[in-house]
Protein backbone atom coordinates (compact mmCIF):
# COMPACT_ATOMS: atom_id res chain seq x y z
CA UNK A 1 0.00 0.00 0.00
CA UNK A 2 1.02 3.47 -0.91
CA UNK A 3 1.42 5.70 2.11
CA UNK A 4 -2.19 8.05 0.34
CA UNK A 5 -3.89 4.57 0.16
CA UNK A 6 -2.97 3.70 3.98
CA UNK A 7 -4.14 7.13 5.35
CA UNK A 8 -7.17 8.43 3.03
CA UNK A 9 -8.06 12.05 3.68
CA UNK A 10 -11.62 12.40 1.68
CA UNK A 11 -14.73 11.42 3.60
CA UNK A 12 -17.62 10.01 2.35
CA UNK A 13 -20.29 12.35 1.56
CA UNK A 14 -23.05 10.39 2.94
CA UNK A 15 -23.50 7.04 4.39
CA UNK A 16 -24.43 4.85 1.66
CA UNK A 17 -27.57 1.94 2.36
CA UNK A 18 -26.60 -1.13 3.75
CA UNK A 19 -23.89 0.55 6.62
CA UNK A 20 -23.94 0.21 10.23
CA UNK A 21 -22.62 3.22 12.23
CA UNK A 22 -20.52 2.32 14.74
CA UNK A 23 -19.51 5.69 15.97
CA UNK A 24 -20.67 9.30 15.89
CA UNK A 25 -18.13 12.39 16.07
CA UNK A 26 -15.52 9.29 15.00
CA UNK A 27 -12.03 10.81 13.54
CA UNK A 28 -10.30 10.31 10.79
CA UNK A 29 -7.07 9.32 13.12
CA UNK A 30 -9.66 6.45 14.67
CA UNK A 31 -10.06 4.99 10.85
CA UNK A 32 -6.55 5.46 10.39
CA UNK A 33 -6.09 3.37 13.87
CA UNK A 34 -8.71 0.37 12.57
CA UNK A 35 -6.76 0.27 8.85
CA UNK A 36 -3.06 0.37 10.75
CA UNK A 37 -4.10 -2.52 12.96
CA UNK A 38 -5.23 -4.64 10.29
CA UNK A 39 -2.58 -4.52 8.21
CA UNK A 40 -0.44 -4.92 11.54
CA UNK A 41 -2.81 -8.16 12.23
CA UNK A 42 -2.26 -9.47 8.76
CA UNK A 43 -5.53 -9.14 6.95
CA UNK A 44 -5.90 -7.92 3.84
CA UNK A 45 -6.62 -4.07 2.93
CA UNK A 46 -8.52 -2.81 -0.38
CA UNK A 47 -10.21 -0.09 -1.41
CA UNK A 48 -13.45 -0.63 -2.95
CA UNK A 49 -13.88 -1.20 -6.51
CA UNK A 50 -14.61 2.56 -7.93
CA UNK A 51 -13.35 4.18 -5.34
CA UNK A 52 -10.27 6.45 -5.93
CA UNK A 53 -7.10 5.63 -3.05
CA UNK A 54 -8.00 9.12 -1.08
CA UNK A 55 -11.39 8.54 -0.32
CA UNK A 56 -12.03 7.13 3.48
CA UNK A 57 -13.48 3.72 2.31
CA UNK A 58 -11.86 0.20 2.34
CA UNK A 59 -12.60 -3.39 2.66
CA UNK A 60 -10.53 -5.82 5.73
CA UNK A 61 -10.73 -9.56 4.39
CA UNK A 62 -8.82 -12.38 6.00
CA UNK A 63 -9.92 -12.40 9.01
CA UNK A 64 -11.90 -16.41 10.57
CA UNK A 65 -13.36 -17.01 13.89
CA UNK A 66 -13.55 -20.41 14.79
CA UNK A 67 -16.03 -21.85 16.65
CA UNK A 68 -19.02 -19.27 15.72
CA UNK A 69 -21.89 -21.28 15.83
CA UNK A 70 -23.20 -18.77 17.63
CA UNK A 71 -23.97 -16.56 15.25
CA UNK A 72 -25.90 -19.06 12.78
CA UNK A 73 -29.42 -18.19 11.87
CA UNK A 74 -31.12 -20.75 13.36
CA UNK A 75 -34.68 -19.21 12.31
CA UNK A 76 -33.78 -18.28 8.68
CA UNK A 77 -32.15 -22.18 8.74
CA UNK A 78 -35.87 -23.01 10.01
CA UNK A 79 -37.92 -21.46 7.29
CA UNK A 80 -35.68 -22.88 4.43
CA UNK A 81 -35.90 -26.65 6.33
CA UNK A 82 -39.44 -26.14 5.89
CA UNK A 83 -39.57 -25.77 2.06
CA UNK A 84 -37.22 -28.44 1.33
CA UNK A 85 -36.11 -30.47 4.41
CA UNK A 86 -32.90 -32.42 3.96
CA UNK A 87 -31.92 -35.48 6.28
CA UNK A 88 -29.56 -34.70 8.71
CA UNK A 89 -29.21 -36.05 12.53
CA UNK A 90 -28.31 -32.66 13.52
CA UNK A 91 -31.10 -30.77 11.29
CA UNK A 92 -34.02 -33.28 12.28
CA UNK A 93 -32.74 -32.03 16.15
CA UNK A 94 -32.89 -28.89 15.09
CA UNK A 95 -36.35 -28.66 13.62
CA UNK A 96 -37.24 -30.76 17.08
CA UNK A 97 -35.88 -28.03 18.78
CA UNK A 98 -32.68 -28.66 19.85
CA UNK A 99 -30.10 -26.51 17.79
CA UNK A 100 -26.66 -27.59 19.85
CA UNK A 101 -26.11 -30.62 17.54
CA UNK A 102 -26.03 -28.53 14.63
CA UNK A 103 -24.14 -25.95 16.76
CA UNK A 104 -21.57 -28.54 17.70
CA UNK A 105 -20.96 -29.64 13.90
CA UNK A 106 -20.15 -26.49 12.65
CA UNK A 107 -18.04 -25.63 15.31
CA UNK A 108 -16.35 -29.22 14.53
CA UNK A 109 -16.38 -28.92 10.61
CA UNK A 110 -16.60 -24.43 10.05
CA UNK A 111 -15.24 -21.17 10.90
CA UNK A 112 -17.20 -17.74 10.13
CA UNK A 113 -15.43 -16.14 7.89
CA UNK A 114 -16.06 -11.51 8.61
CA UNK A 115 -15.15 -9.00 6.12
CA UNK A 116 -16.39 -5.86 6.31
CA UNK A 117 -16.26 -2.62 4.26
CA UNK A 118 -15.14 -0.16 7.07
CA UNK A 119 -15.87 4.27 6.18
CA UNK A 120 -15.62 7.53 7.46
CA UNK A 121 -18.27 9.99 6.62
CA UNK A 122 -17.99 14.00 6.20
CA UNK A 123 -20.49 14.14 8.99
CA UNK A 124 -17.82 11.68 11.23
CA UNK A 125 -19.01 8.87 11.65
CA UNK A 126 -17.53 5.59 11.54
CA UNK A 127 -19.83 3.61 9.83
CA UNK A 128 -19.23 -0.05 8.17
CA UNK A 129 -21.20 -2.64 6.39
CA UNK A 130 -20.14 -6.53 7.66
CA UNK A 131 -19.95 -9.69 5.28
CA UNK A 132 -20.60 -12.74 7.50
CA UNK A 133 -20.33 -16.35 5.75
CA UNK A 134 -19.74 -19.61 7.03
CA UNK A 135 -16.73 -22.08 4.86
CA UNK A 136 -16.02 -25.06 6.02
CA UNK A 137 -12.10 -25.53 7.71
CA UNK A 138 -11.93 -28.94 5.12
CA UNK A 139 -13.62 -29.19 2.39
CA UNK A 140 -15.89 -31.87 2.34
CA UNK A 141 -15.43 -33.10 5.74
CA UNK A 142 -18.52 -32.13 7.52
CA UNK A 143 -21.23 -34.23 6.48
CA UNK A 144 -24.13 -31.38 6.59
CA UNK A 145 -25.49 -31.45 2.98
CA UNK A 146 -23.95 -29.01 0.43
CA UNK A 147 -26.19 -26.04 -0.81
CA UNK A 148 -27.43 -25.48 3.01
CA UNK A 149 -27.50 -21.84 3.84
CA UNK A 150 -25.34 -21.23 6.96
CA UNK A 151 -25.86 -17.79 7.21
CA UNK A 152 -25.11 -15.40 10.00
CA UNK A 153 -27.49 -13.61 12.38
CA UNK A 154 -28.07 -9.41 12.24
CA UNK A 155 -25.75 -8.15 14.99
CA UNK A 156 -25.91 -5.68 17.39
CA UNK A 157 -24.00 -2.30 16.40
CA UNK A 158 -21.80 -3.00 20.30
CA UNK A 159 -21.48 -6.50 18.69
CA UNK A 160 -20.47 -5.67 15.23
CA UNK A 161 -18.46 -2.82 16.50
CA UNK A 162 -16.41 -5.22 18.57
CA UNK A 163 -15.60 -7.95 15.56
CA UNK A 164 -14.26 -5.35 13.91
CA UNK A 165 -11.89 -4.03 16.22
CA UNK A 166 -10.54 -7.97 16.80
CA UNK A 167 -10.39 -8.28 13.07
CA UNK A 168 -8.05 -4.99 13.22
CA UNK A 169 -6.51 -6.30 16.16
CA UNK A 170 -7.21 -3.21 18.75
CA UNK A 171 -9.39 -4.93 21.18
């Protein structure tokens, strides 16, 4: 990265749909902080396609936490089971009720993977939008059927806020 590219100077003119602000009356030395620390952590740091290098916008990729079953949307899961139900010990337990089977193979078998897009605004804020997905560790080795959407929960703003700054390394 080019010293302009690590330490953009042009805000955002307005929060764009889809972002999460995690801060209001942010600074630009507080982006700065979040963008240092992930490169420091070893993630990867790009700027978003059509953006120019100056502007205050960039995405974090790389970073895994294992053991997230947490964070699965068991009720989303639910609805699609209902349309087309696919035999699975820990899915039949799941649909009976009891989620920690399901819980306990993708802990075994997955890691969530969380990118986000990360901004500052002109008005300061610190907003950013997450991308939450679920890949298994080995492909192939968890026995849940393929095609199965694993997808993650909403989170909180505290909670989002707080991923990030692990994924930047600065909490």
């Amino acid at each position: 990265m080019t010293a302009s590219a690590e330490r953009p100077t042009r805000p955002l003119a307005i929060k764009p749909g889809g972002y999460v602000e995690l801060a209001r009356y942010s600074s630009l030395s507080r982006f700065w902080a979040l963008l240092g620390g992930a490169v420091r952590a070893g993630r990867n740091i790009s700027t978003v396609r059509g953006d120019l290098p100056e502007v205050c916008r960039r995405r974090i990729t790389g970073y895994t936490l294992p053991n997230a079953s947490i964070f699965l949307d068991t009720s989303r899961l639910l609805k699609e089971l209902e349309d087309g139900f696919e035999a699975h010990p820990a899915l039949v337990d799941l649909l009976s009720g009891d989620p920690f089977p399901l819980r306990a193979e993708l802990n075994a078998h997955f890691e969530l993977r969380a990118d986000f897009v990360i901004a500052f605004t002109a008005r300061r804020d610190l907003i950013a939008r997450p991308e939450f997905r679920f890949t298994p560790i080995v492909q192939g080795l968890s026995s849940l059927p393929d095609g199965l959407p694993l997808d993650a929960r909403r989170l909180g703003r505290d909670e989002l806020h707080l991923l990030l700054q692990r994924a930047c390394g600065v909490a």
